[in-house]
PDB file of N, CA and C in Angstrom:
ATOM      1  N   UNK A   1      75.601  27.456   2.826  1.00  0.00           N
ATOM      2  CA  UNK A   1      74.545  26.475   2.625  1.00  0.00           C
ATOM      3  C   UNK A   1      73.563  26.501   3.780  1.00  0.00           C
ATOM      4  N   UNK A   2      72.433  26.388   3.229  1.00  0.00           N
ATOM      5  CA  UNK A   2      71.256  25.969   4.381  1.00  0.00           C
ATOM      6  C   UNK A   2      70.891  24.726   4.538  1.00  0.00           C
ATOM      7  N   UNK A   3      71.306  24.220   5.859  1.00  0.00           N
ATOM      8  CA  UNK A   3      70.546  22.788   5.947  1.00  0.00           C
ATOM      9  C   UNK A   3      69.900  22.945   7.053  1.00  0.00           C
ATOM     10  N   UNK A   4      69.139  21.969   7.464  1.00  0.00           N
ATOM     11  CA  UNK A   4      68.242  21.809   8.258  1.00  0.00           C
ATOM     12  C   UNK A   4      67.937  20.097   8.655  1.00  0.00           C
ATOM     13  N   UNK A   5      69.162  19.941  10.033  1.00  0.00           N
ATOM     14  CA  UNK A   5      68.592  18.617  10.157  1.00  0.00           C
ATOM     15  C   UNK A   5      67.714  17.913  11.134  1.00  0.00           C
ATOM     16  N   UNK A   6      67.285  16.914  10.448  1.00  0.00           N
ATOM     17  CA  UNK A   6      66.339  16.088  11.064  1.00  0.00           C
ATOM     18  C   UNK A   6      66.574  15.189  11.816  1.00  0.00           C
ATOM     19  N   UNK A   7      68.298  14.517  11.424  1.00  0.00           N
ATOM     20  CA  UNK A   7      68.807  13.719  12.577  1.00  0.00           C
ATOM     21  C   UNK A   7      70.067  14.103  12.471  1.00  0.00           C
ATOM     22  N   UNK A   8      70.393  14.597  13.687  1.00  0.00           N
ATOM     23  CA  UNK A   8      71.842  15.438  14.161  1.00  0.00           C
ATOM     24  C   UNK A   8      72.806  14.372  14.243  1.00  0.00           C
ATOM     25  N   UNK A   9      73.487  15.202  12.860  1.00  0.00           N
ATOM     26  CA  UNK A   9      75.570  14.144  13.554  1.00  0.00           C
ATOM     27  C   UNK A   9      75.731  13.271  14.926  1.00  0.00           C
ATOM     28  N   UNK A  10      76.163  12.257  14.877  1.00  0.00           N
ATOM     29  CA  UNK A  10      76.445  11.613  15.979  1.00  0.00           C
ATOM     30  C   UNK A  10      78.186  11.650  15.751  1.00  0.00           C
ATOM     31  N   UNK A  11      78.859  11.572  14.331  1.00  0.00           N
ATOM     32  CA  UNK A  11      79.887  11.384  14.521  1.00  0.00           C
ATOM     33  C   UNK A  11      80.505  10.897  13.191  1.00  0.00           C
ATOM     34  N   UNK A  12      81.481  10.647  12.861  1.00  0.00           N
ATOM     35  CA  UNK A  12      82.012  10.204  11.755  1.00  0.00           C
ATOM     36  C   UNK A  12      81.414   8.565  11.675  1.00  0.00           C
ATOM     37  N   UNK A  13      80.760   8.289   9.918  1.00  0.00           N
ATOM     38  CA  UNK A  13      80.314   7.300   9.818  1.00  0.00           C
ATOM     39  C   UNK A  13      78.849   7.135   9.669  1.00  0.00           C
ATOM     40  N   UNK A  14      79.035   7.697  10.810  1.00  0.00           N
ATOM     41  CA  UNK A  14      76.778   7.494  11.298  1.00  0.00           C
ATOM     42  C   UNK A  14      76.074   8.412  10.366  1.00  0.00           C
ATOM     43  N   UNK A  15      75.078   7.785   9.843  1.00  0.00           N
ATOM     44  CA  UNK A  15      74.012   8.653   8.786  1.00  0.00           C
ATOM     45  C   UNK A  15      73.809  10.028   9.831  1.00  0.00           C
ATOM     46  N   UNK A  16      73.388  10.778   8.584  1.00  0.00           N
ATOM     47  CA  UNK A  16      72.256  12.275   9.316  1.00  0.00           C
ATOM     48  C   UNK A  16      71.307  11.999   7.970  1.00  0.00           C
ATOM     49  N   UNK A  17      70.032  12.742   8.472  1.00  0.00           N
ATOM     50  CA  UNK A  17      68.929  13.379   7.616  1.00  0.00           C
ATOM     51  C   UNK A  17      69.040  14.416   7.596  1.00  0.00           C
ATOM     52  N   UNK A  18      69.240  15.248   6.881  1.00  0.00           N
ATOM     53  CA  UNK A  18      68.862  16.491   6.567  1.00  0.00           C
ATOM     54  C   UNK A  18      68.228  17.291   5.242  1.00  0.00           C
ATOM     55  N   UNK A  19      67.156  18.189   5.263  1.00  0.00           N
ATOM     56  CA  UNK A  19      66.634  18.755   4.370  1.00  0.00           C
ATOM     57  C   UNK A  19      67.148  19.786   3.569  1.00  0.00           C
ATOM     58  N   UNK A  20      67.562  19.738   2.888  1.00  0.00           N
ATOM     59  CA  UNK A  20      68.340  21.172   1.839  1.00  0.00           C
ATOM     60  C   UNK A  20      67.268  21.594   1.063  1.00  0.00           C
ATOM     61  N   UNK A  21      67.277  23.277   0.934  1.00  0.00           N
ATOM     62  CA  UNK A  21      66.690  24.051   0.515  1.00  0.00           C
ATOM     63  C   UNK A  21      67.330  24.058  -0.959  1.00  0.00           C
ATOM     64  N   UNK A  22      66.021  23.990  -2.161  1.00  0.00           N
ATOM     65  CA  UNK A  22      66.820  23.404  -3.639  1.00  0.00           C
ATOM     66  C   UNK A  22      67.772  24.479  -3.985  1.00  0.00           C
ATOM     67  N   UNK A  23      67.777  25.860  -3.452  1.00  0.00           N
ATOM     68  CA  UNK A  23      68.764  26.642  -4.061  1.00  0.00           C
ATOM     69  C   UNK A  23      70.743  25.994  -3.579  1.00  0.00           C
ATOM     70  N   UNK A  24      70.378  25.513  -1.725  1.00  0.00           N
ATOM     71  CA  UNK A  24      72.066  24.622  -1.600  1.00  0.00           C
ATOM     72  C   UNK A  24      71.777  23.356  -2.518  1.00  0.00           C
ATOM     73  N   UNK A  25      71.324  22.478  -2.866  1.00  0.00           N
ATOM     74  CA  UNK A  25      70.832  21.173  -3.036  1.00  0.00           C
ATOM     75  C   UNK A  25      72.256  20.977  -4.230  1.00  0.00           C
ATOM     76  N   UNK A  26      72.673  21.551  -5.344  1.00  0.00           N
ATOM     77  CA  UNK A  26      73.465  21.603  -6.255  1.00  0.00           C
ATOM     78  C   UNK A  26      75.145  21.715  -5.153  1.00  0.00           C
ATOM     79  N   UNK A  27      75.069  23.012  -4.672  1.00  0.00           N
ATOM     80  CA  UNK A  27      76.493  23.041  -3.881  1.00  0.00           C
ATOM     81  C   UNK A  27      76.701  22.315  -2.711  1.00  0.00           C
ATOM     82  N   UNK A  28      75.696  21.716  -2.151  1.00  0.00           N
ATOM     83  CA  UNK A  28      76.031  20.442  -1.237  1.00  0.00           C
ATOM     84  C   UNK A  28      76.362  18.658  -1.485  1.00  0.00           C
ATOM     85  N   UNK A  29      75.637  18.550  -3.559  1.00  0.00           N
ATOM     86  CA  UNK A  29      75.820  17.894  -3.907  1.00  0.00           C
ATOM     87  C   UNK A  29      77.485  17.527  -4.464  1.00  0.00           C
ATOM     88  N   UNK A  30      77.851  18.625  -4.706  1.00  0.00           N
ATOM     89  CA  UNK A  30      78.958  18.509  -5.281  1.00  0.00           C
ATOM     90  C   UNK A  30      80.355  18.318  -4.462  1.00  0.00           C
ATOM     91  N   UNK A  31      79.583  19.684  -3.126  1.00  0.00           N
ATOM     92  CA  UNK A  31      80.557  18.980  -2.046  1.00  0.00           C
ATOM     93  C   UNK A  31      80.805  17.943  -1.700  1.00  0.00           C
ATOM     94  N   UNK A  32      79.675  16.805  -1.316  1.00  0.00           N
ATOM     95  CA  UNK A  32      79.515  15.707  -0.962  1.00  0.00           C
ATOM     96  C   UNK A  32      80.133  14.481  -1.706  1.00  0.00           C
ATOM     97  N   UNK A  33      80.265  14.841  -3.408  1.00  0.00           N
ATOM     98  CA  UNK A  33      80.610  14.091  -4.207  1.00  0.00           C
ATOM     99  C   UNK A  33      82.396  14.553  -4.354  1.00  0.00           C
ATOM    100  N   UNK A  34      82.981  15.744  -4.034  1.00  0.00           N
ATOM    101  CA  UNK A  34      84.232  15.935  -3.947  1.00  0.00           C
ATOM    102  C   UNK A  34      85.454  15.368  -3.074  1.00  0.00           C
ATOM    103  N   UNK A  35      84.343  15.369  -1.828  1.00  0.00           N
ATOM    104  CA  UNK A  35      84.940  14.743  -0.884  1.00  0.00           C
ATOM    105  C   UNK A  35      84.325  12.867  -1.097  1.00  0.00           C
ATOM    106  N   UNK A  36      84.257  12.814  -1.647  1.00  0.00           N
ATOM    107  CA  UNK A  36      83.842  11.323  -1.795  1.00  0.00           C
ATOM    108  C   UNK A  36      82.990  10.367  -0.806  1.00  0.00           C
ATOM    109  N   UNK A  37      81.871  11.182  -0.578  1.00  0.00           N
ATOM    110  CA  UNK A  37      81.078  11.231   0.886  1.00  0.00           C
ATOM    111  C   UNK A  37      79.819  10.584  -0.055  1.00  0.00           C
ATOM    112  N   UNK A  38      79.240   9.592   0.402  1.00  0.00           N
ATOM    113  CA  UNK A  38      77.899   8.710  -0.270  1.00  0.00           C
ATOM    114  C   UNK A  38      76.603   9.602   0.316  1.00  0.00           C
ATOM    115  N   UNK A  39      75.811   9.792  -0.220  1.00  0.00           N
ATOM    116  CA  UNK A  39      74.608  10.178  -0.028  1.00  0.00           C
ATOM    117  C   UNK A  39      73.343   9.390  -0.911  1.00  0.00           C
ATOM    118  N   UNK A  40      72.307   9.320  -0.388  1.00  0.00           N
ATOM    119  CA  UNK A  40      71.003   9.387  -1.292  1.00  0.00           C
ATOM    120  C   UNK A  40      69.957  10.252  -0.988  1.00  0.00           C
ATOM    121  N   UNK A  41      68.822  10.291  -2.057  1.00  0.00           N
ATOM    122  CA  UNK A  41      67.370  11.294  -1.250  1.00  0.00           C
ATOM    123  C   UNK A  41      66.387  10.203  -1.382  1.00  0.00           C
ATOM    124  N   UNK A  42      65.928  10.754   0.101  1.00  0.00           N
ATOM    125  CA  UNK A  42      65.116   9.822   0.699  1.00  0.00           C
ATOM    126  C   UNK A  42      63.467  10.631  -0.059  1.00  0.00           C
ATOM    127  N   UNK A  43      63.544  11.270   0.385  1.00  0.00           N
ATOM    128  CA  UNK A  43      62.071  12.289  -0.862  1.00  0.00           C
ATOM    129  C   UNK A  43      62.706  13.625  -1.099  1.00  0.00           C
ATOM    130  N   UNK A  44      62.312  13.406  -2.628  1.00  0.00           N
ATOM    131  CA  UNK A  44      62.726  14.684  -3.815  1.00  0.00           C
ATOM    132  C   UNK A  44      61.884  16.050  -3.607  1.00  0.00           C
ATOM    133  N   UNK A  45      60.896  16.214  -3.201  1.00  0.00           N
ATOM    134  CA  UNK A  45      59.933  17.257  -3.093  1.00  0.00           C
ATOM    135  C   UNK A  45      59.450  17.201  -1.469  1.00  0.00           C
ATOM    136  N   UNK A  46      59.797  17.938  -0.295  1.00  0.00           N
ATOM    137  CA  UNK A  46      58.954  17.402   0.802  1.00  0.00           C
ATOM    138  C   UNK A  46      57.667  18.359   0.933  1.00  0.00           C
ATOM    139  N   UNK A  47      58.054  19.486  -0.062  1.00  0.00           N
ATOM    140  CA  UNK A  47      56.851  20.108   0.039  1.00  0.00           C
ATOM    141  C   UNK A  47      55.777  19.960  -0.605  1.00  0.00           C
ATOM    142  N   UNK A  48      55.836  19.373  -2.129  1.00  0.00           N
ATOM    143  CA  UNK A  48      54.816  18.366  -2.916  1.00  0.00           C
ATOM    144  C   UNK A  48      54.238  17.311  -1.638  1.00  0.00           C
ATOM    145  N   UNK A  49      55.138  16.559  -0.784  1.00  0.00           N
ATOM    146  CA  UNK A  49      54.145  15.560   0.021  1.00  0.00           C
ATOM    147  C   UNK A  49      53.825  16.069   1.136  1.00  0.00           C
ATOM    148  N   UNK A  50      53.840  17.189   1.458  1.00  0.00           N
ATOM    149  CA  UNK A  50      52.965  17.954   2.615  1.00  0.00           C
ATOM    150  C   UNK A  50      51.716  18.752   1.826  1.00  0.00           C
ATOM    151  N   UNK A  51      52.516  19.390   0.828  1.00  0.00           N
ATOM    152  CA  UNK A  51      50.734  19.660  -0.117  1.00  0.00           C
ATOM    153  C   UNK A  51      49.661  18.765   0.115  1.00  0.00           C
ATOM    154  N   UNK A  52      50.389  17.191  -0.500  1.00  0.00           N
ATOM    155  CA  UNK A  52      49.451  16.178  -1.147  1.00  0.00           C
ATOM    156  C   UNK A  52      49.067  15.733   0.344  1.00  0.00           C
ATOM    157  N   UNK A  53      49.395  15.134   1.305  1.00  0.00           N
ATOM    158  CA  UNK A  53      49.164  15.179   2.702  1.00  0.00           C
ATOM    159  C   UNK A  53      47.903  15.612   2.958  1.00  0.00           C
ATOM    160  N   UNK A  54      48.308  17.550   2.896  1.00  0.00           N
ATOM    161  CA  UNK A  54      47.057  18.604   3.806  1.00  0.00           C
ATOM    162  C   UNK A  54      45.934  18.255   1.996  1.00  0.00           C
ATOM    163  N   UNK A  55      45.741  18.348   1.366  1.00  0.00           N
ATOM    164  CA  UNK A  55      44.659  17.844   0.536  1.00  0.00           C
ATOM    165  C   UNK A  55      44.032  16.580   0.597  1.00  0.00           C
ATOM    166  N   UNK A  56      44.588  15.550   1.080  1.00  0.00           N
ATOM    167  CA  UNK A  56      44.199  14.490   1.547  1.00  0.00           C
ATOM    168  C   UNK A  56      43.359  14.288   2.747  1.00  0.00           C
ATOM    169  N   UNK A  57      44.508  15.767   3.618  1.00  0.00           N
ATOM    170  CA  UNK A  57      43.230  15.394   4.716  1.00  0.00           C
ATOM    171  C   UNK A  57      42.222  16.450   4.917  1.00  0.00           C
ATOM    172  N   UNK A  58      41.926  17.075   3.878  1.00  0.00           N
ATOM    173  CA  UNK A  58      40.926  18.254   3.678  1.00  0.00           C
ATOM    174  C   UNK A  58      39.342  17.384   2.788  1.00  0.00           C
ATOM    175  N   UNK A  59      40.369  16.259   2.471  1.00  0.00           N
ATOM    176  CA  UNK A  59      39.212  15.209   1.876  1.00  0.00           C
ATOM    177  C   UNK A  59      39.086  14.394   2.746  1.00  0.00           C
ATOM    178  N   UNK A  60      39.177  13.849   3.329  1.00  0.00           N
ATOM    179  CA  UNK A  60      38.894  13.224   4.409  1.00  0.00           C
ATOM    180  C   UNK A  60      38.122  14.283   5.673  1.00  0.00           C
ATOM    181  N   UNK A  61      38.141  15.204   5.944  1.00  0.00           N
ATOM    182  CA  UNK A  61      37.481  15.860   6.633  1.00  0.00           C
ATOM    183  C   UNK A  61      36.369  16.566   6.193  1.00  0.00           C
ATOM    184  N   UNK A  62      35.858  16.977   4.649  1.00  0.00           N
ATOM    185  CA  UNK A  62      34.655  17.235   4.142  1.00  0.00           C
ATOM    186  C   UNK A  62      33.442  16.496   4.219  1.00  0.00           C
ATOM    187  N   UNK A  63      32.327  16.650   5.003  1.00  0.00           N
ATOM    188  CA  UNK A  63      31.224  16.664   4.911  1.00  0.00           C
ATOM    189  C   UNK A  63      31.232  16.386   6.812  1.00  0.00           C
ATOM    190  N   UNK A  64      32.148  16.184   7.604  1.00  0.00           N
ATOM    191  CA  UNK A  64      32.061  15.851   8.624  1.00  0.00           C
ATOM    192  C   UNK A  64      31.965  16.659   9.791  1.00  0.00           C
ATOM    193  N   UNK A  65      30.968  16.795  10.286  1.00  0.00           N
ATOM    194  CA  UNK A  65      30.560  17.553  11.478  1.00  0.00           C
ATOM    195  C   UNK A  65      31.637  17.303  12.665  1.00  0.00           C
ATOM    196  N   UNK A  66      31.939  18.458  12.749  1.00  0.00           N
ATOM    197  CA  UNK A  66      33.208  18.624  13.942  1.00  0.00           C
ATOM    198  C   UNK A  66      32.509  18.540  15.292  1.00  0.00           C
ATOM    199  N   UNK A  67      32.777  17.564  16.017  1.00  0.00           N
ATOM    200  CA  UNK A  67      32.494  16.797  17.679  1.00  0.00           C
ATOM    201  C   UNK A  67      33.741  16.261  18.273  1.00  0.00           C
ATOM    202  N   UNK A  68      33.122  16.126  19.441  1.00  0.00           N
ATOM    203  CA  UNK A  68      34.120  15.239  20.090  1.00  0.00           C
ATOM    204  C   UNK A  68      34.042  14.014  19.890  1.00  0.00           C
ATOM    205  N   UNK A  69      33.206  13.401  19.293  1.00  0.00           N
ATOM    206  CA  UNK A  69      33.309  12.075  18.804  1.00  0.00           C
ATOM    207  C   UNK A  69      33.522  11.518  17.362  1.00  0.00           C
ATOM    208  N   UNK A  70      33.976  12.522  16.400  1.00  0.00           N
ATOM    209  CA  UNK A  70      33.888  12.393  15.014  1.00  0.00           C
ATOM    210  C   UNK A  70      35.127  13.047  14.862  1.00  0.00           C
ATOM    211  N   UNK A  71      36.256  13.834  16.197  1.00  0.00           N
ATOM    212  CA  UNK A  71      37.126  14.568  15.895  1.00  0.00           C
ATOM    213  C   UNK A  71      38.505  13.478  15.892  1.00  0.00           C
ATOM    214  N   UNK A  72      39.124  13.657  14.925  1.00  0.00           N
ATOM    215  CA  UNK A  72      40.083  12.329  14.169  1.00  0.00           C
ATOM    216  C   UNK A  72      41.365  13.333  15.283  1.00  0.00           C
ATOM    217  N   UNK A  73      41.710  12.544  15.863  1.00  0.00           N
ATOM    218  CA  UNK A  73      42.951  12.590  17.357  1.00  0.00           C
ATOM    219  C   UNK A  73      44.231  12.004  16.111  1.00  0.00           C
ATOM    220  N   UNK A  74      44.300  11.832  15.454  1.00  0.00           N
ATOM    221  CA  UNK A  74      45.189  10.748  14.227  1.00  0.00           C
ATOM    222  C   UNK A  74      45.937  11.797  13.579  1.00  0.00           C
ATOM    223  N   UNK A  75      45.175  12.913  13.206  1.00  0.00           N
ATOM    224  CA  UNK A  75      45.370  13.715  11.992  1.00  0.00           C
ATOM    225  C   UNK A  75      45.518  15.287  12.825  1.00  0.00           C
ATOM    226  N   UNK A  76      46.531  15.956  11.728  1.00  0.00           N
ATOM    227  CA  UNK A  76      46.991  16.889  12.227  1.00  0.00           C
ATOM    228  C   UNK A  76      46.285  18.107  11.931  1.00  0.00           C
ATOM    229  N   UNK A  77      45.668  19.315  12.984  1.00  0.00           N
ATOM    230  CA  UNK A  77      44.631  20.259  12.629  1.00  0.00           C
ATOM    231  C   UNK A  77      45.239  21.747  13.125  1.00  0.00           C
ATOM    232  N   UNK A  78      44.816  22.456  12.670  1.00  0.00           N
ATOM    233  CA  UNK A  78      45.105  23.559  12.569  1.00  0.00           C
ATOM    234  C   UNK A  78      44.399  24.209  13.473  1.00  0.00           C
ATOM    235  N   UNK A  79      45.054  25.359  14.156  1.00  0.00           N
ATOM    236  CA  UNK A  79      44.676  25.938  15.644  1.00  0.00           C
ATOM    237  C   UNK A  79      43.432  26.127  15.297  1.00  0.00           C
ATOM    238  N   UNK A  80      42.732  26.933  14.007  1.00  0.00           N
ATOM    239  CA  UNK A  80      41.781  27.254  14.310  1.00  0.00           C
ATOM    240  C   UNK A  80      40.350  25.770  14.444  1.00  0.00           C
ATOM    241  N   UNK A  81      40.825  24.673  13.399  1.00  0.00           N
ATOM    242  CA  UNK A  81      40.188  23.597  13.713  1.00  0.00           C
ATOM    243  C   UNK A  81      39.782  23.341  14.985  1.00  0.00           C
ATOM    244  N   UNK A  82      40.853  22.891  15.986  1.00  0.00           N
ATOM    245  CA  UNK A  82      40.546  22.855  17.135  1.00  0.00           C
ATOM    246  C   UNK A  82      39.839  23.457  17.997  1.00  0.00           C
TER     247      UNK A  82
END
């Protein structure tokens, strides 16, 4: 299985986050449910809301002249932006 976490084991008990790639997503589910281990998903697609995200802020950045005073410090830009 591939996981990838976001908040590392502390220990028996304590939540983790972690992201599964949809091809483990089935054999980690089942593990999880064998061993009688509770889980939920916190978001179903994270790559649908990083799409919808970078389109959001591709609209929000159209028509706007790139300065140092119009340059959004908030929002995340891409090397060559900068």
């Amino acid at each position: 299985l591939q996981l990838d976490f976001w908040l590392e084991p502390r220990g028996p008990g304590y939540p983790i986050d972690v992201r599964v790639p949809f091809p483990s997503l089935q054999p980690l589910k089942a593990h999880l449910e064998a061993n009688d281990i509770s889980y939920s998903i916190m978001i179903e697609d994270v790559q649908a809301l990083v799409d919808h995200e970078q389109m959001e802020m591709r609209r929000s950045r159209r028509g706007m002249p790139m300065s140092t005073s119009t340059f959004d410090y908030s929002a995340y830009h891409t090397l060559d932006e900068v």
